[in-house]
C-alpha atoms as a PDB file:
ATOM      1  CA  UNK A   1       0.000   0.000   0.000  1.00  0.00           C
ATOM      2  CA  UNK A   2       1.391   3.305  -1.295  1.00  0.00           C
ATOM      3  CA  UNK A   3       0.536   6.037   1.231  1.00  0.00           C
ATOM      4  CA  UNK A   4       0.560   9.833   0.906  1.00  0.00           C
ATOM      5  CA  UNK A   5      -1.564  12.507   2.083  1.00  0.00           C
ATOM      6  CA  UNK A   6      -4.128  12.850  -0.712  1.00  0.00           C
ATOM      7  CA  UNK A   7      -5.499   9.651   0.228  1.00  0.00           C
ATOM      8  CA  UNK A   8      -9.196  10.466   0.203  1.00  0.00           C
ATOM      9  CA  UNK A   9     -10.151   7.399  -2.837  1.00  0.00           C
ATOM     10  CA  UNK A  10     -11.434   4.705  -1.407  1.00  0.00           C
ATOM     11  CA  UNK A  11      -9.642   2.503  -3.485  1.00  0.00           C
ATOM     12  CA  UNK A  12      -6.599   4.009  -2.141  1.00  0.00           C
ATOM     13  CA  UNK A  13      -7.631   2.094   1.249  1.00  0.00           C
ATOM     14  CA  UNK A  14      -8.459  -0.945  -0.265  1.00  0.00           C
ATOM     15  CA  UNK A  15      -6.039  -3.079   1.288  1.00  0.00           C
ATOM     16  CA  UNK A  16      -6.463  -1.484   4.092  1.00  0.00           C
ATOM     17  CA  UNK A  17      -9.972  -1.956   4.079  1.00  0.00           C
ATOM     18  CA  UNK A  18      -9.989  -5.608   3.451  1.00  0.00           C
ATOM     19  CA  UNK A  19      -8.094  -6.737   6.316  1.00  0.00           C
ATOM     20  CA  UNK A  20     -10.088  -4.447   9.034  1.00  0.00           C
ATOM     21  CA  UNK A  21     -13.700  -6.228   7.541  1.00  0.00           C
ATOM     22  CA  UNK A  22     -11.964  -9.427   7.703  1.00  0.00           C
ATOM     23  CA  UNK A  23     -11.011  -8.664  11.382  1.00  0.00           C
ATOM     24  CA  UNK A  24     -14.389  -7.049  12.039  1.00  0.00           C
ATOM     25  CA  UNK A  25     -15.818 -10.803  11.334  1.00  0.00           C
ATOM     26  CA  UNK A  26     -13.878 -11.825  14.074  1.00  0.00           C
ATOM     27  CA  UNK A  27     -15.017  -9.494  16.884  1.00  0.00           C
ATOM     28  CA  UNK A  28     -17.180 -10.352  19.871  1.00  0.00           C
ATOM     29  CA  UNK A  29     -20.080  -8.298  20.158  1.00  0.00           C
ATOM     30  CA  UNK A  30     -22.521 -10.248  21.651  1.00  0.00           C
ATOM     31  CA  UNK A  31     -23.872  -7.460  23.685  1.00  0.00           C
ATOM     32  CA  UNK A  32     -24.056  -4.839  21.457  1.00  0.00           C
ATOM     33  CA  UNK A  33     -23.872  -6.473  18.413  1.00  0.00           C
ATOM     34  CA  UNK A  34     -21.835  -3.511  17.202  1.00  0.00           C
ATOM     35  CA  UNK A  35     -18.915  -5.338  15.091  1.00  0.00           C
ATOM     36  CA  UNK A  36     -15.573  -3.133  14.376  1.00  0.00           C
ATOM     37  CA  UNK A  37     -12.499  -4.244  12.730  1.00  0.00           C
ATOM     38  CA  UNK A  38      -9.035  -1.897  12.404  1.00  0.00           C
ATOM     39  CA  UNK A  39      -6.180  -2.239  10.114  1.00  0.00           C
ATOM     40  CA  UNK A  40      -2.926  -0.092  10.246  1.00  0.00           C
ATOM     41  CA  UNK A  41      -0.077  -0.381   8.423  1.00  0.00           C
ATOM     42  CA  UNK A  42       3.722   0.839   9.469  1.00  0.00           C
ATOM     43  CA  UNK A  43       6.552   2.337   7.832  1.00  0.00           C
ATOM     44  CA  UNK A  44       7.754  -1.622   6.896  1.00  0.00           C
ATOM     45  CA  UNK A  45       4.461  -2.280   5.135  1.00  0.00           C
ATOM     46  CA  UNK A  46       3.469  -4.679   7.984  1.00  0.00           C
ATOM     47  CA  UNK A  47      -0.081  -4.795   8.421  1.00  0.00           C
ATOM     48  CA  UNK A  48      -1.538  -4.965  11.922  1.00  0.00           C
ATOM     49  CA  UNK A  49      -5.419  -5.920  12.576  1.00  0.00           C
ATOM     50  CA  UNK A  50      -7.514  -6.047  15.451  1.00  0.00           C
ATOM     51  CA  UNK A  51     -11.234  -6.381  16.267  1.00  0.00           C
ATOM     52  CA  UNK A  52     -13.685  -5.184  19.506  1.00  0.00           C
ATOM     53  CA  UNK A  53     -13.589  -7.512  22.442  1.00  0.00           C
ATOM     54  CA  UNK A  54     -16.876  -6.697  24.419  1.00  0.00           C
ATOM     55  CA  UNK A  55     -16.946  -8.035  28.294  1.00  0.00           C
ATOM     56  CA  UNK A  56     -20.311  -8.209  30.599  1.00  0.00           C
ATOM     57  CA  UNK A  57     -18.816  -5.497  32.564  1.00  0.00           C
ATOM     58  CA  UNK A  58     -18.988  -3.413  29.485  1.00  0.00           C
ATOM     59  CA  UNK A  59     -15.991  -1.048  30.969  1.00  0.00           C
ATOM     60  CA  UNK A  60     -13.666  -3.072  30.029  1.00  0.00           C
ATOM     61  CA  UNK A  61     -14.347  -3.480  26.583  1.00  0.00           C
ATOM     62  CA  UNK A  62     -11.591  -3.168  24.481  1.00  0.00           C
ATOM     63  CA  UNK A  63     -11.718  -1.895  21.511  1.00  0.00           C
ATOM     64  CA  UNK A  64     -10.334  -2.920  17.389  1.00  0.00           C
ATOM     65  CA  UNK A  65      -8.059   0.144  17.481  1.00  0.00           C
ATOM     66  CA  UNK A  66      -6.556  -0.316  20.612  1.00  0.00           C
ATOM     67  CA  UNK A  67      -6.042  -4.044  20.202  1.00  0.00           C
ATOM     68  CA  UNK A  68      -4.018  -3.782  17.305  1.00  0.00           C
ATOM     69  CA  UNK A  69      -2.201  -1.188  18.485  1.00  0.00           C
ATOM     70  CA  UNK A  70      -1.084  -3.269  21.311  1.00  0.00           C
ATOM     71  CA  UNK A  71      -0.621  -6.003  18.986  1.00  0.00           C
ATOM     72  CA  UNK A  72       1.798  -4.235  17.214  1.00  0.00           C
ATOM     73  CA  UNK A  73       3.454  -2.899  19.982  1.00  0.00           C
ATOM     74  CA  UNK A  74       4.513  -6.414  20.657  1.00  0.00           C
ATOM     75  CA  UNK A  75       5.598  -6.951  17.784  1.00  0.00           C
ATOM     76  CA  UNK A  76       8.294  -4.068  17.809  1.00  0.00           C
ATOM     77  CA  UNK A  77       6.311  -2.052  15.411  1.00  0.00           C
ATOM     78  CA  UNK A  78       5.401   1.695  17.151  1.00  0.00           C
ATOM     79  CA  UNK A  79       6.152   3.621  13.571  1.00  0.00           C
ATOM     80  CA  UNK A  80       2.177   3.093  12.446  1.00  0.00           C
ATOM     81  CA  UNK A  81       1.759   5.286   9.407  1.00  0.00           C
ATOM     82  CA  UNK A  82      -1.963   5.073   8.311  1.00  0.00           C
ATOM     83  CA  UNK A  83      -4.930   3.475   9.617  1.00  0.00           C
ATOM     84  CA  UNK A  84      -8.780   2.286   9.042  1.00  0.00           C
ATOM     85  CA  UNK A  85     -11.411   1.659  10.853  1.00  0.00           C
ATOM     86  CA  UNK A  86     -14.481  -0.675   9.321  1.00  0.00           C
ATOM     87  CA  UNK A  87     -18.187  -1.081  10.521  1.00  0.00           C
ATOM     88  CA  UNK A  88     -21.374  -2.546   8.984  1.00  0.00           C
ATOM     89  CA  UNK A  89     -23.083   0.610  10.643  1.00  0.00           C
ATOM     90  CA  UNK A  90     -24.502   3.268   7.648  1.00  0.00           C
ATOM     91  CA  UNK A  91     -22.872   5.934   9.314  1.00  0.00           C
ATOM     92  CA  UNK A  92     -19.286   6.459   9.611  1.00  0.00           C
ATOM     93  CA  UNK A  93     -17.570   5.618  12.717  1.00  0.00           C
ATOM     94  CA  UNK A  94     -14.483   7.371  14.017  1.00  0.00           C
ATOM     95  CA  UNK A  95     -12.550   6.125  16.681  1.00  0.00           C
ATOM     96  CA  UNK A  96     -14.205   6.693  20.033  1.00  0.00           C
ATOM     97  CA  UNK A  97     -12.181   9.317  22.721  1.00  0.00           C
ATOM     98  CA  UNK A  98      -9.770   6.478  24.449  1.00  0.00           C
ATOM     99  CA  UNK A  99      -9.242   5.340  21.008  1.00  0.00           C
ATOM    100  CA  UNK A 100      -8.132   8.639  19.529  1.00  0.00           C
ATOM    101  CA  UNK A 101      -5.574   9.357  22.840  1.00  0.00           C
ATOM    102  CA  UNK A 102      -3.920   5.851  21.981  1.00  0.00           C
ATOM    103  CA  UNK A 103      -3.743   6.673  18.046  1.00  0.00           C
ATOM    104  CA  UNK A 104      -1.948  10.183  19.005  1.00  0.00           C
ATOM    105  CA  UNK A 105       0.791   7.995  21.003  1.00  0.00           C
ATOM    106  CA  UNK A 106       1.550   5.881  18.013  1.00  0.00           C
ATOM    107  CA  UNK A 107       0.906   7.968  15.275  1.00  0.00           C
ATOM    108  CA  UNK A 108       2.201  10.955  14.207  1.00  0.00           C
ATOM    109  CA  UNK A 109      -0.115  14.577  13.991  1.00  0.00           C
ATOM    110  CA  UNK A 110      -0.173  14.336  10.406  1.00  0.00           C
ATOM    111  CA  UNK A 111      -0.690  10.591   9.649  1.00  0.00           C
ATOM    112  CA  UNK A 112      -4.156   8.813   8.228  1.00  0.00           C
ATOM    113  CA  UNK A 113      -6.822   7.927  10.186  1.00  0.00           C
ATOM    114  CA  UNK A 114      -9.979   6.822   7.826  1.00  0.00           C
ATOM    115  CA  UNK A 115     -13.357   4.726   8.473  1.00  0.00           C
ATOM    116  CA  UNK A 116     -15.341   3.052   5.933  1.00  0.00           C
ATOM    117  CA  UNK A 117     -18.338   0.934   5.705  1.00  0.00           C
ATOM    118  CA  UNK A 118     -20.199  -1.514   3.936  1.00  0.00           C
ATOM    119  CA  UNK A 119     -21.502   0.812   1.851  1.00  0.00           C
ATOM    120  CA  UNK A 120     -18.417   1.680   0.495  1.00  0.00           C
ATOM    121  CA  UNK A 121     -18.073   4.993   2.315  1.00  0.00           C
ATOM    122  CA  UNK A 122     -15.292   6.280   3.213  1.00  0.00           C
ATOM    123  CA  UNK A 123     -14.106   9.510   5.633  1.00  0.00           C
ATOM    124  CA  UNK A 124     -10.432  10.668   6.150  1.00  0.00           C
ATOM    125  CA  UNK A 125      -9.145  12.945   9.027  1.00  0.00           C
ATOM    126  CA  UNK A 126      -5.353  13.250  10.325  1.00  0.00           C
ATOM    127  CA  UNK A 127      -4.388  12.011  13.953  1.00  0.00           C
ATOM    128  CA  UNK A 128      -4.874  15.669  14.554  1.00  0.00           C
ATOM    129  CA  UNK A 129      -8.128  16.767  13.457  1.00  0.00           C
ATOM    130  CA  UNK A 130      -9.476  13.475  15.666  1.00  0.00           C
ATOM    131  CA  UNK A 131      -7.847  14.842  18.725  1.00  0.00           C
ATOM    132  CA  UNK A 132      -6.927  18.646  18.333  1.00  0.00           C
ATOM    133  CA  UNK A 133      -3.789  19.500  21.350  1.00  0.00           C
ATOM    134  CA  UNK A 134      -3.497  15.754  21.464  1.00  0.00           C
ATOM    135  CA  UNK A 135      -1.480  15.078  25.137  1.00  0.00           C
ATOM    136  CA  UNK A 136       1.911  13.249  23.183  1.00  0.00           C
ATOM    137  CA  UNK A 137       5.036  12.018  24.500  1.00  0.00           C
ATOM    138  CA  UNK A 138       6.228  15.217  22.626  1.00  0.00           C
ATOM    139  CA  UNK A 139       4.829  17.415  25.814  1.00  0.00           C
ATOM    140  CA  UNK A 140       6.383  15.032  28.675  1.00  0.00           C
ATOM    141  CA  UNK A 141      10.328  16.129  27.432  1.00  0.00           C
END
């Protein structure tokens, strides 16, 4: 996948997208029945993927963004360059608050963050337009 800032085509995020409704088939939402998948991609061209893990004490759901994330975290990767979030929902669905503090660790201000649905719909912001004055490790030096 070929990334650069003008990536507002969703065939651009085709790959992208792909992997993220794969993983959205995987999570477990039996509460909610609110399925999300999340694929990011680093500066190696590895491909991370993660899906919503819902609990009966609904606090400690966990959600597709932050489980790849950690997923790739353990696997040494921490430069994520772009990623995607995918729902069956007909509206758009950004990455929720906790979500978007944990993207603005990993990613930098001016990276890709995208979501796209079933409908083949698909919105693009930058790490910072999700979390204007993001707290980063930037501000802790």
């Amino acid at each position: 996948m070929k990334l650069n800032k003008n990536m507002t085509n969703l065939n651009d995020w085709l790959p992208l997208i792909t992997q993220a409704k794969k993983a959205a088939s995987n999570a477990y939402a039996p509460y909610s029945n609110f399925h999300v998948g999340a694929a990011a991609i680093d500066s190696d061209n590895n491909t991370y993927t993660g899906c919503n893990v819902e609990n009966a004490s609904y606090g400690l759901t966990v959600c597709a963004e932050r489980n790849f994330i950690s997923f790739a975290v353990n696997q040494k990767s921490t430069n994520l360059k772009a990623l995607l979030v995918y729902t069956q929902q007909e509206k758009l669905t950004p990455p929720c608050g906790a979500c978007r503090q944990v993207i603005a660790e990993f990613l930098s201000q001016d990276a890709l963050v995208a979501s796209a649905n079933h409908l083949d719909h698909l919105k693009v912001w930058t790490v910072a337009e999700l979390l204007p004055d993001a707290f980063t490790p930037q501000l802790l030096t």
